[in-house]
N, C-alpha and C. Protein backbone atom coordinates (compact mmCIF):
# COMPACT_ATOMS: atom_id res chain seq x y z
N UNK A 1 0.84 -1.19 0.00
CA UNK A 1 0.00 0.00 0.00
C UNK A 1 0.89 1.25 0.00
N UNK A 2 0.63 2.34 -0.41
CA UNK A 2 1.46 3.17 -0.37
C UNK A 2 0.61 4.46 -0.01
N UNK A 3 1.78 5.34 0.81
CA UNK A 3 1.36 6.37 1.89
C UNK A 3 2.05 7.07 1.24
N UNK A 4 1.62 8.73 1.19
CA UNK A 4 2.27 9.57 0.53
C UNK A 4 2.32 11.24 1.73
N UNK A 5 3.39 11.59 1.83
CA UNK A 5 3.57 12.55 2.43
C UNK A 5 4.16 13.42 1.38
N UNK A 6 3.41 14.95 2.31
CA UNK A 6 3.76 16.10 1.81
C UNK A 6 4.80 17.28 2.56
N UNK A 7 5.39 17.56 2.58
CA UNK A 7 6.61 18.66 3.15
C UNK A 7 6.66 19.97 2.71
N UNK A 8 5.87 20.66 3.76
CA UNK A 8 5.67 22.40 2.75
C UNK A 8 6.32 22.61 4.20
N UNK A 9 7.78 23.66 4.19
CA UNK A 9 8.09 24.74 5.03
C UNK A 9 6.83 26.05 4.42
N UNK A 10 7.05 26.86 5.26
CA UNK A 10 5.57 27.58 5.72
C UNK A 10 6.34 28.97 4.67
N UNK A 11 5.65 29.71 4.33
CA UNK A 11 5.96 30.67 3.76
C UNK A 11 6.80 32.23 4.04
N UNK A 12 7.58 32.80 2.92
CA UNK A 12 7.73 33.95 3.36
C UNK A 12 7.23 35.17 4.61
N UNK A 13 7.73 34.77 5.30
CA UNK A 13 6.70 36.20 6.52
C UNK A 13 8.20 37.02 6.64
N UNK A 14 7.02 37.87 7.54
CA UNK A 14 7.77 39.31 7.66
C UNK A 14 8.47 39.40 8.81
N UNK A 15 9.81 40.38 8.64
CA UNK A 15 10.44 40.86 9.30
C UNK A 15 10.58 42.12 9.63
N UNK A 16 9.56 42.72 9.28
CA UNK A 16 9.36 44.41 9.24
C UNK A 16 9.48 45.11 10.70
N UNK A 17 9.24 43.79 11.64
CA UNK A 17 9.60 44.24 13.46
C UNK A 17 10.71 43.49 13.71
N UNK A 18 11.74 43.70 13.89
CA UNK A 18 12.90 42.71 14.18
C UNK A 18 12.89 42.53 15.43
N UNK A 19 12.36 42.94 16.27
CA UNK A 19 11.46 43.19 17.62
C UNK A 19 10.45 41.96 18.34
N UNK A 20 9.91 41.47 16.69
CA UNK A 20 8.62 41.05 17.35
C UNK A 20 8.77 39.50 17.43
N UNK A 21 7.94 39.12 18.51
CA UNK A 21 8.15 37.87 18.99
C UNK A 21 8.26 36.15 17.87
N UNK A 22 9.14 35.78 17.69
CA UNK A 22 9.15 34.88 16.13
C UNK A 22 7.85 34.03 16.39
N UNK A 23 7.60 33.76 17.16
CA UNK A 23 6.66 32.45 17.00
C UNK A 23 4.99 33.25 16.23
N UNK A 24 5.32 34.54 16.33
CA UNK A 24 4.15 35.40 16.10
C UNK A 24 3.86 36.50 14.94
N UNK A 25 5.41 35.73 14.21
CA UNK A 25 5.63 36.53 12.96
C UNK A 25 4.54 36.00 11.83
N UNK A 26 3.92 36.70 11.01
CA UNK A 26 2.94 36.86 10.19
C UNK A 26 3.47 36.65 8.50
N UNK A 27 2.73 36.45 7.87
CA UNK A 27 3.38 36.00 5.77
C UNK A 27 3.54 37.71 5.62
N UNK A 28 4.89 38.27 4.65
CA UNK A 28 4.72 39.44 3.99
C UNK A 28 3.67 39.24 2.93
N UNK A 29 3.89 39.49 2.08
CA UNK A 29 2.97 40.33 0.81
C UNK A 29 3.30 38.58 -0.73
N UNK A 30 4.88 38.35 -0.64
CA UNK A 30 5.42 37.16 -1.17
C UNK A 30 4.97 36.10 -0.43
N UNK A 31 4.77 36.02 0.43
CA UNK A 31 4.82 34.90 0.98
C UNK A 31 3.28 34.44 1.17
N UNK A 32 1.78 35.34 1.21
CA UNK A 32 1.09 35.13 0.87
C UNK A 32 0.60 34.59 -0.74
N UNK A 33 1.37 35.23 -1.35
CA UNK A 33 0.71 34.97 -2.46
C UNK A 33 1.69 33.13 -3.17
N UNK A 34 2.71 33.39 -2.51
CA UNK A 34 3.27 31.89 -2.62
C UNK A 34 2.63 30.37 -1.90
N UNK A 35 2.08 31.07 -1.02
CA UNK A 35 1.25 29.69 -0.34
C UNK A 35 -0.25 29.47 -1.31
N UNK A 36 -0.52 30.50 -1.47
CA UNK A 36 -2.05 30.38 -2.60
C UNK A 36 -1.18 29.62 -3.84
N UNK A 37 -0.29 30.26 -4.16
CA UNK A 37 0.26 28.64 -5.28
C UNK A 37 0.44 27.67 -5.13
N UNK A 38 1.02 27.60 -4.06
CA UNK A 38 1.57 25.62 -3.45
C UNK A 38 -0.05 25.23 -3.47
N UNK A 39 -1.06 25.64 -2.84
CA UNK A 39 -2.04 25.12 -2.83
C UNK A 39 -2.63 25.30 -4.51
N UNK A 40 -2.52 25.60 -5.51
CA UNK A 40 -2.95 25.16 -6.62
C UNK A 40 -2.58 24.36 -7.80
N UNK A 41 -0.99 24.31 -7.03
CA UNK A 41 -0.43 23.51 -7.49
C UNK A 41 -0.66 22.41 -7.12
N UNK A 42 -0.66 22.06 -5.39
CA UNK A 42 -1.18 21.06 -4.89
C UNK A 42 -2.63 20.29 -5.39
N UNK A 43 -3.17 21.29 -5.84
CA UNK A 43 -4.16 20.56 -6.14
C UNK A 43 -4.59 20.38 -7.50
N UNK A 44 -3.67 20.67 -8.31
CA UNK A 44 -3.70 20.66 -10.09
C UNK A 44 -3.24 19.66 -10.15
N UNK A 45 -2.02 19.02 -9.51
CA UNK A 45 -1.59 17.63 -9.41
C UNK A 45 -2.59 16.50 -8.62
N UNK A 46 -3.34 17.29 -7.91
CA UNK A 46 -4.07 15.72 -7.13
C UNK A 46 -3.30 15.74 -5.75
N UNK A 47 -2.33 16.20 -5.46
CA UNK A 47 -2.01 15.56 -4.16
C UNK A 47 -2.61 16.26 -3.10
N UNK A 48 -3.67 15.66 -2.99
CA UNK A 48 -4.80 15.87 -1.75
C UNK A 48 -4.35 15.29 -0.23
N UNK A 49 -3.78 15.90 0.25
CA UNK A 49 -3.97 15.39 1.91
C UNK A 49 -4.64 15.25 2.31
N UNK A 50 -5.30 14.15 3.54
CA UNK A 50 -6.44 13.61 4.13
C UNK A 50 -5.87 14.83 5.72
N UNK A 51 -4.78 14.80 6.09
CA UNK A 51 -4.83 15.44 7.47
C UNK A 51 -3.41 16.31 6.94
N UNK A 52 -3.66 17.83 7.20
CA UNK A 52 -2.36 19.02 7.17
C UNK A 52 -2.32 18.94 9.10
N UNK A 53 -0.71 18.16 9.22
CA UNK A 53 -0.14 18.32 10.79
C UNK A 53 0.86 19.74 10.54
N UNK A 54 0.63 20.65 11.34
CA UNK A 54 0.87 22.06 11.20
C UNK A 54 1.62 22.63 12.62
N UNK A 55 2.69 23.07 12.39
CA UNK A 55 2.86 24.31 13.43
C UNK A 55 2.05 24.94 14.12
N UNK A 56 2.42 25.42 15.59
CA UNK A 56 1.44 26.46 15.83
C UNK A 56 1.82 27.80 15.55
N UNK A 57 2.90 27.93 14.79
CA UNK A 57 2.87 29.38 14.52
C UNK A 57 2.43 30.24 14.07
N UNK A 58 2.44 31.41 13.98
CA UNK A 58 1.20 31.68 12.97
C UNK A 58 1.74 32.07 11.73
N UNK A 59 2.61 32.25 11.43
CA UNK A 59 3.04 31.99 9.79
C UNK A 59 3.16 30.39 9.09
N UNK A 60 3.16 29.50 9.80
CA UNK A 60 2.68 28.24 9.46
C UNK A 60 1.16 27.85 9.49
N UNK A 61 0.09 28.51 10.46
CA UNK A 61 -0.98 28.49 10.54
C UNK A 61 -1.63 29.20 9.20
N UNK A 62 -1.18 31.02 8.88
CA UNK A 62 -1.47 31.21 7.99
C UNK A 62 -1.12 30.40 6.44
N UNK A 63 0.18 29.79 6.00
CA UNK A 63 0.71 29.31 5.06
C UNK A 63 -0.74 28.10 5.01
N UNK A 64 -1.02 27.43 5.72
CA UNK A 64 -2.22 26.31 6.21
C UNK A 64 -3.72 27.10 5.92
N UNK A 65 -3.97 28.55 5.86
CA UNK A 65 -4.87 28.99 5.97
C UNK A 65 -4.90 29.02 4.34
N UNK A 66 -3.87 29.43 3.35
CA UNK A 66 -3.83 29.87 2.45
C UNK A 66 -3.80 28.97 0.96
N UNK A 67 -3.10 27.47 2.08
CA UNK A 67 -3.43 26.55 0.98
C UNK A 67 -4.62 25.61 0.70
N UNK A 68 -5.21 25.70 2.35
CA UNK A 68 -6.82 24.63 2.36
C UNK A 68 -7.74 25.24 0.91
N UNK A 69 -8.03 26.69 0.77
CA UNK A 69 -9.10 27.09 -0.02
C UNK A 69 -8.86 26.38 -1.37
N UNK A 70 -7.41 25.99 -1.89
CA UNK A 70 -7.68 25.13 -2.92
C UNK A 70 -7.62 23.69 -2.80
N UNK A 71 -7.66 23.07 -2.28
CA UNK A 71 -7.97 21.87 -1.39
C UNK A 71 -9.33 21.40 -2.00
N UNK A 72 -9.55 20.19 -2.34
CA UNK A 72 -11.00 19.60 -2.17
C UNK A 72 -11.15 17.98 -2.36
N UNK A 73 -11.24 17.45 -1.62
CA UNK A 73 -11.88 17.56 -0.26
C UNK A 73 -11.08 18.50 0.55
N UNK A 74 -11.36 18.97 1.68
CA UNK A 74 -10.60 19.65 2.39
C UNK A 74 -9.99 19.11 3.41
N UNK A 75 -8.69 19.11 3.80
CA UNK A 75 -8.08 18.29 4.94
C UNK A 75 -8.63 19.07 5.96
N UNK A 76 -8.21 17.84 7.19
CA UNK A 76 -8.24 17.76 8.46
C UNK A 76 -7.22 19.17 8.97
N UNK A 77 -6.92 20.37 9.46
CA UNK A 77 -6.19 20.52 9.88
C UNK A 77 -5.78 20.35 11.76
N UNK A 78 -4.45 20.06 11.40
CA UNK A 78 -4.56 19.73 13.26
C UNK A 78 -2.90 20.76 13.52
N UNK A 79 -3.13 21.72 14.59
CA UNK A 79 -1.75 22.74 15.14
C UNK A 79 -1.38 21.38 16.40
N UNK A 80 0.34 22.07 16.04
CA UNK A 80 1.04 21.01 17.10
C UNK A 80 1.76 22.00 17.20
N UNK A 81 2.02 22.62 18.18
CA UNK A 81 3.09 23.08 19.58
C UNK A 81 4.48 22.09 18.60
N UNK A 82 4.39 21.21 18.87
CA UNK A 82 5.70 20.44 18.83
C UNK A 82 6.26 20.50 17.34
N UNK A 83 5.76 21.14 16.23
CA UNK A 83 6.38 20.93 14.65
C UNK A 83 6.95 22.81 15.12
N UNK A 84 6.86 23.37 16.04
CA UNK A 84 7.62 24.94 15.98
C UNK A 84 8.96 24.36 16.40
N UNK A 85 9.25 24.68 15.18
CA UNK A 85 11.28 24.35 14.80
C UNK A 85 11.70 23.06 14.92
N UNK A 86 10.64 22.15 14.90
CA UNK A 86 11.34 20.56 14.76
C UNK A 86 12.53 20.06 14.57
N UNK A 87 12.77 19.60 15.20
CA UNK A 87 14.23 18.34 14.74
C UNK A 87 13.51 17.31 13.78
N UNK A 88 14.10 16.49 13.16
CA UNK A 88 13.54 15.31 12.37
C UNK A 88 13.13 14.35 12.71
N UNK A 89 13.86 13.92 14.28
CA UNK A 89 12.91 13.09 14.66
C UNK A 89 11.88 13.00 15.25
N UNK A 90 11.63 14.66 15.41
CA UNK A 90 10.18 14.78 16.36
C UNK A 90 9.12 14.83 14.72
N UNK A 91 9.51 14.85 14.16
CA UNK A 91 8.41 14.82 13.05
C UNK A 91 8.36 13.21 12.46
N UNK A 92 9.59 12.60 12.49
CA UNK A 92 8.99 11.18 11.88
C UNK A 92 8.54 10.67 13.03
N UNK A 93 8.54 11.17 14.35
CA UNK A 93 7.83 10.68 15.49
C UNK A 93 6.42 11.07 15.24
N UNK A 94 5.84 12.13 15.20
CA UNK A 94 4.62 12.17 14.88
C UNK A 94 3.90 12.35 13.60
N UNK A 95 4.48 11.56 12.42
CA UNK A 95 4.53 10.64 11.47
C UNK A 95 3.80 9.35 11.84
N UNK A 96 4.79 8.69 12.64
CA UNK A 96 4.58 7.54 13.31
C UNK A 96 3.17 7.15 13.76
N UNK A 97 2.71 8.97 14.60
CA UNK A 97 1.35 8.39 15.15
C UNK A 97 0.13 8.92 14.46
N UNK A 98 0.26 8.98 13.16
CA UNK A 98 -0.53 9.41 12.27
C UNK A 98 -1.51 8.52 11.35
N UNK A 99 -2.45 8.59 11.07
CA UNK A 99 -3.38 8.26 10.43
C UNK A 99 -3.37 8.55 9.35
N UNK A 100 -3.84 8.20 7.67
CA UNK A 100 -4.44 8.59 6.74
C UNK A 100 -3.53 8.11 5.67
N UNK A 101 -3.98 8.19 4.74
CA UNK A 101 -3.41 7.66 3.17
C UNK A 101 -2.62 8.99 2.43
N UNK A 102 -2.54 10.07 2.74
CA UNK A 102 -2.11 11.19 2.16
C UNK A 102 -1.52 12.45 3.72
N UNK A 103 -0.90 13.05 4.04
CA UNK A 103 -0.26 13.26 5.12
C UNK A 103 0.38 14.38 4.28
N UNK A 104 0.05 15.74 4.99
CA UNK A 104 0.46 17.21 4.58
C UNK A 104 1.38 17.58 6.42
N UNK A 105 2.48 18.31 5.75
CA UNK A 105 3.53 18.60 7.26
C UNK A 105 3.63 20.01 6.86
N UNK A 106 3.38 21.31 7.93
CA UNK A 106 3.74 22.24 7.31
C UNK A 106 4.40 23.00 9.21
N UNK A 107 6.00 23.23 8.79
CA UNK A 107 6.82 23.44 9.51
C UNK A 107 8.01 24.22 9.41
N UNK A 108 8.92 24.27 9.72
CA UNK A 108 10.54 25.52 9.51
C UNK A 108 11.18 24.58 9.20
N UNK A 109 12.07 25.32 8.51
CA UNK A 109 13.49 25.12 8.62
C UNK A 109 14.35 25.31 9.66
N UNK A 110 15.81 24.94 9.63
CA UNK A 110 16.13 24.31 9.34
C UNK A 110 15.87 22.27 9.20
N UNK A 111 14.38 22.23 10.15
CA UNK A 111 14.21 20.83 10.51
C UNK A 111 13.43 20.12 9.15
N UNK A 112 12.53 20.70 8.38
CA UNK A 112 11.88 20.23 7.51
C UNK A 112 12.59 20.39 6.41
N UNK A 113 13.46 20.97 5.89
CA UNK A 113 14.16 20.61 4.82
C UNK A 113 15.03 19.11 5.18
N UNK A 114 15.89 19.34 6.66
CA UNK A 114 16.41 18.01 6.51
C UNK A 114 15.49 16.77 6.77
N UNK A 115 14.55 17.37 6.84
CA UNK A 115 13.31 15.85 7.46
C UNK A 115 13.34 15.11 6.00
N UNK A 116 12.99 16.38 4.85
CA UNK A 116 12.92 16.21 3.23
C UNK A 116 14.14 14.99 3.21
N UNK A 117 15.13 15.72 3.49
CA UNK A 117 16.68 15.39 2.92
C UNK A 117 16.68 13.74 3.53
N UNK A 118 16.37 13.41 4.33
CA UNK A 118 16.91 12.17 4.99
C UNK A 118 16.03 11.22 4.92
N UNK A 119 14.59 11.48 4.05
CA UNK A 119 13.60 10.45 4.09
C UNK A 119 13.64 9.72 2.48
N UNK A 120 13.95 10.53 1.49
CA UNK A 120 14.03 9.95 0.58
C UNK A 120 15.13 9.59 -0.02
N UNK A 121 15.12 8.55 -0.97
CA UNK A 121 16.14 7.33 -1.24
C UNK A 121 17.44 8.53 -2.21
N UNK A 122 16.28 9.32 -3.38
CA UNK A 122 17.52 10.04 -4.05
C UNK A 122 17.14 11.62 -3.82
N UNK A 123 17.54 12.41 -3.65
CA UNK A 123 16.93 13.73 -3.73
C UNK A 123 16.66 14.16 -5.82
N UNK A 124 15.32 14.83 -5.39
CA UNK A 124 15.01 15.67 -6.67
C UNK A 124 15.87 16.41 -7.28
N UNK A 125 16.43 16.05 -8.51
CA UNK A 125 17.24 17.02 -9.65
C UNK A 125 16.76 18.85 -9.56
N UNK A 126 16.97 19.41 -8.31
CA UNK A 126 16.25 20.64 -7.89
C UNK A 126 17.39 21.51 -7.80
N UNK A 127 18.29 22.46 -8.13
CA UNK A 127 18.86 23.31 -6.86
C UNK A 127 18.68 24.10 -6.07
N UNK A 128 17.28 23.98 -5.76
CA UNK A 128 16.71 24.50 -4.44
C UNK A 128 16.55 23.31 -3.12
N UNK A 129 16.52 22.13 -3.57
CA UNK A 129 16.08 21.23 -2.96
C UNK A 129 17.16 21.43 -1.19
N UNK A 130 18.44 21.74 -1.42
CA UNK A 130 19.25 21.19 -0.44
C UNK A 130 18.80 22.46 0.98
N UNK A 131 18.78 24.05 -0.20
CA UNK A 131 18.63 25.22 1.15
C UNK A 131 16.80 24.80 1.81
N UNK A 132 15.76 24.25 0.79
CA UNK A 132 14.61 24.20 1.31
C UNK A 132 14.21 25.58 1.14
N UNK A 133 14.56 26.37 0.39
CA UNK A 133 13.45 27.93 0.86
C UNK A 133 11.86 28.50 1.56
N UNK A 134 11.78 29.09 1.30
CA UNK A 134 10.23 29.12 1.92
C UNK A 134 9.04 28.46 1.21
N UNK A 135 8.48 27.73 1.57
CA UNK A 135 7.25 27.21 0.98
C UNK A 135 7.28 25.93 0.03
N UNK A 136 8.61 25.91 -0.10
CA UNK A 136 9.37 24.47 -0.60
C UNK A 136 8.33 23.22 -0.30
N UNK A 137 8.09 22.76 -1.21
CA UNK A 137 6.94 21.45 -1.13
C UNK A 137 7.80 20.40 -1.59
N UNK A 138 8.04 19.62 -0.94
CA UNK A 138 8.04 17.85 -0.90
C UNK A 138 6.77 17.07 -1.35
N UNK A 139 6.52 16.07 -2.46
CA UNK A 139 5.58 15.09 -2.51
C UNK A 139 6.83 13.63 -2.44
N UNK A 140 6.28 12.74 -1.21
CA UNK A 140 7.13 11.84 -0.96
C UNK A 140 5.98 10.51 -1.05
N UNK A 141 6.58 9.28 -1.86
CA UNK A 141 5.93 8.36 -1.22
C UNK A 141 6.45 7.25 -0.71
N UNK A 142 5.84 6.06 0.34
CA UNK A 142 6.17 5.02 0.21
C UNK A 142 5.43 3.69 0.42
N UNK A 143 5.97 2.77 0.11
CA UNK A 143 5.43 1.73 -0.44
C UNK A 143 5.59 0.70 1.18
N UNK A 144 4.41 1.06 2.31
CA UNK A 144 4.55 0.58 3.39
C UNK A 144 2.66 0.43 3.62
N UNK A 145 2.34 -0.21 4.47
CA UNK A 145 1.02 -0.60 5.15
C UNK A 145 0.59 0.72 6.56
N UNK A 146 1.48 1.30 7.23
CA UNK A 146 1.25 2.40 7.71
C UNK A 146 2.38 3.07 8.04
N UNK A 147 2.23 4.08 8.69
CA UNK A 147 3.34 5.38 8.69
C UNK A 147 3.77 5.14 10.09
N UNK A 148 3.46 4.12 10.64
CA UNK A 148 4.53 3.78 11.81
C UNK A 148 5.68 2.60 10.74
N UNK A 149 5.48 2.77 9.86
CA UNK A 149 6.44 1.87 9.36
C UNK A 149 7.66 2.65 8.50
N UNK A 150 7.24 3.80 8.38
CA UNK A 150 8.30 5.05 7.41
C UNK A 150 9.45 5.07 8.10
N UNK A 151 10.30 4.58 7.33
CA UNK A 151 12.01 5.06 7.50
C UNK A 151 12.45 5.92 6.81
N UNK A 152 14.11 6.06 7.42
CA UNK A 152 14.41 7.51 6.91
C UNK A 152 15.53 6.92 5.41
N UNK A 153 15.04 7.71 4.60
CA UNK A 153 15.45 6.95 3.01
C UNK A 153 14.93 6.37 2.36
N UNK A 154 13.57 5.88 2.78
CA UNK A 154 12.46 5.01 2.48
C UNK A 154 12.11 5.32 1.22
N UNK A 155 11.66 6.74 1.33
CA UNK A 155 10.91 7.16 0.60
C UNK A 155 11.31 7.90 -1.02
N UNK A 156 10.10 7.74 -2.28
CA UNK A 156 10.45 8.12 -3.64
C UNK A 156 9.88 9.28 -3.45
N UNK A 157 10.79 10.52 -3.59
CA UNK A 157 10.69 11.90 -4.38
C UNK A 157 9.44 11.89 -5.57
N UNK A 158 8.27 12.06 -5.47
CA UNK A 158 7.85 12.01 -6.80
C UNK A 158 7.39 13.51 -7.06
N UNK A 159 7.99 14.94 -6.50
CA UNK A 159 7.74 16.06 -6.74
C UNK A 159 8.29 17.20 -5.91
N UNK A 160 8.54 17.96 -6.68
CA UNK A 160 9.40 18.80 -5.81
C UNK A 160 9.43 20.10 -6.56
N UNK A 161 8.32 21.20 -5.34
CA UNK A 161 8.57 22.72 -5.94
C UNK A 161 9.15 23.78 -5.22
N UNK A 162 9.31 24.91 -5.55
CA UNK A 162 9.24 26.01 -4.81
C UNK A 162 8.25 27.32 -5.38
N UNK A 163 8.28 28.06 -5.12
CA UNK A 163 7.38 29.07 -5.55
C UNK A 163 7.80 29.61 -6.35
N UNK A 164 9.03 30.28 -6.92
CA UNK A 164 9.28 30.63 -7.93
C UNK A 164 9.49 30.00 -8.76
N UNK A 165 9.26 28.68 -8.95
CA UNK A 165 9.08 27.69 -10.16
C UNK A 165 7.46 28.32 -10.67
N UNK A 166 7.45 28.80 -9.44
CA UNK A 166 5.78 28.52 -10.18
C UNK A 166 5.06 30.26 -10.27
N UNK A 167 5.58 31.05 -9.65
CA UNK A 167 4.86 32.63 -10.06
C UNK A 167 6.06 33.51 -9.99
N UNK A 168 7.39 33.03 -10.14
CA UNK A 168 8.69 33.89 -10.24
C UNK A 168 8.67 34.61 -9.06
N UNK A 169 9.16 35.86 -9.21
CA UNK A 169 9.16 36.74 -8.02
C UNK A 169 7.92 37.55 -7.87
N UNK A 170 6.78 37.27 -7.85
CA UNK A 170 5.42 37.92 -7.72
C UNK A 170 5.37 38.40 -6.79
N UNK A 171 4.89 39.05 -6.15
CA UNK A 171 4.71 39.69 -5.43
C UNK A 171 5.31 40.15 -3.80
N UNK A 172 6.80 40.27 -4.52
CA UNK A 172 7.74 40.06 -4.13
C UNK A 172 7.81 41.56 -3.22
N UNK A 173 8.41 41.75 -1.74
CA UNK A 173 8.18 42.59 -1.04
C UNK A 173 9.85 43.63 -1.13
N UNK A 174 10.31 44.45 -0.22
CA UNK A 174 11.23 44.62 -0.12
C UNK A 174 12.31 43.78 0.93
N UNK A 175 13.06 44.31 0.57
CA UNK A 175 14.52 43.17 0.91
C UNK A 175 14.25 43.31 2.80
N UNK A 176 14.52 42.33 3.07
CA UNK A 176 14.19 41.75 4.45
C UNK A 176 15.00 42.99 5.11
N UNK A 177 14.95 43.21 6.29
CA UNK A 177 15.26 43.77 7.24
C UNK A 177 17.27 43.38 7.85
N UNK A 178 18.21 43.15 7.66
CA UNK A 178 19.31 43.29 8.22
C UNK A 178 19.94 41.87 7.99
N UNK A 179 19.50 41.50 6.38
CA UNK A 179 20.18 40.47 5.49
C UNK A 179 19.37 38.96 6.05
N UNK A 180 18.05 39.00 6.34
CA UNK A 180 17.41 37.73 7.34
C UNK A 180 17.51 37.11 6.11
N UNK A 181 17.02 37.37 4.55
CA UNK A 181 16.61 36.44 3.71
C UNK A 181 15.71 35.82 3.84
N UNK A 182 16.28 34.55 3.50
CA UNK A 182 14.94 33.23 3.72
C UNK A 182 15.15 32.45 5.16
N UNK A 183 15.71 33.12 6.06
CA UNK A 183 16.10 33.04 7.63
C UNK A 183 14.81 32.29 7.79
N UNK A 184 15.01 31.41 9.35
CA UNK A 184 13.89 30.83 9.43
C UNK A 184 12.71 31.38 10.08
């Protein structure tokens, strides 16, 4: 049977308060309009998630807000405290205790790019794939009976975007605040 997971780091947000508390940082102007793509992309391809396991942050909450509307059926969403700044194994841990045939993760970097990096067998012909940028989508599958059974390497790459594959620099804001970039 095969289980297919999805890997979206959460989108562009702002740094316009260098001040303000991270867990409470909000999408700029790019980074909204990049999550409304992952989600139409997501769903021009079919890869429908049955449950989005989400950050509680709120730039991961919003990135989650922005991709359900193209969604249909619409996933489950569920916030976890525990995907704010993950290590890899707290995510193939709650992997592990997951349910469903299709499985959406939307979380930071640096942990969800390497979660990407270490689950599948070859990485995607990408050169974005290794930094993970913002909003970076993983479609992973594997060929197991449930997701307490996912190892790390297991899994076939069968897709791999970023946002400027897909609307260039649209709506692209001004240059971050004191060189953050695509900081996490």
């Amino acid at each position: 049977m095969t289980k297919r997971l999805i890997l979206i780091r959460h989108a562009k947000s702002s740094w316009s308060d260098p001040f303000a508390d991270d867990h409470a940082r909000v999408l700029n102007k790019r980074g909204k309009a990049s999550a409304i793509a992952i989600g139409q992309w997501l769903a021009k391809r079919g890869y429908i998630p049955d449950l989005i396991l989400c950050s509680d942050a709120a730039r991961t909450q919003q990135t989650a807000d922005l991709i359900l509307p193209a969604l249909s059926p619409k996933p489950r969403l569920q916030l976890s405290g525990q995907l704010y700044h993950a290590a890899p194994d707290i995510m193939l841990d709650m992997l592990h205790r997951t349910k469903g045939d299709c499985v959406a993760m939307i979380s930071h970097n640096p942990g969800i790019g390497f979660f990407a990096s270490g689950l599948v067998k070859n990485a995607p012909d990408h050169p974005r794939f290794v930094d993970y940028p913002t909003c970076a989508t993983t479609v992973v599958d594997f060929d197991i009976p449930d997701w307490m059974s996912a190892q790390r390497h297991a899994g076939i790459c069968v897709d791999f975007t970023v946002p400027r594959d897909l609307i260039g620099t649209t709506g692209q804001d001004e240059a971050p605040a004191h060189g953050r970039g695509d900081a996490i």
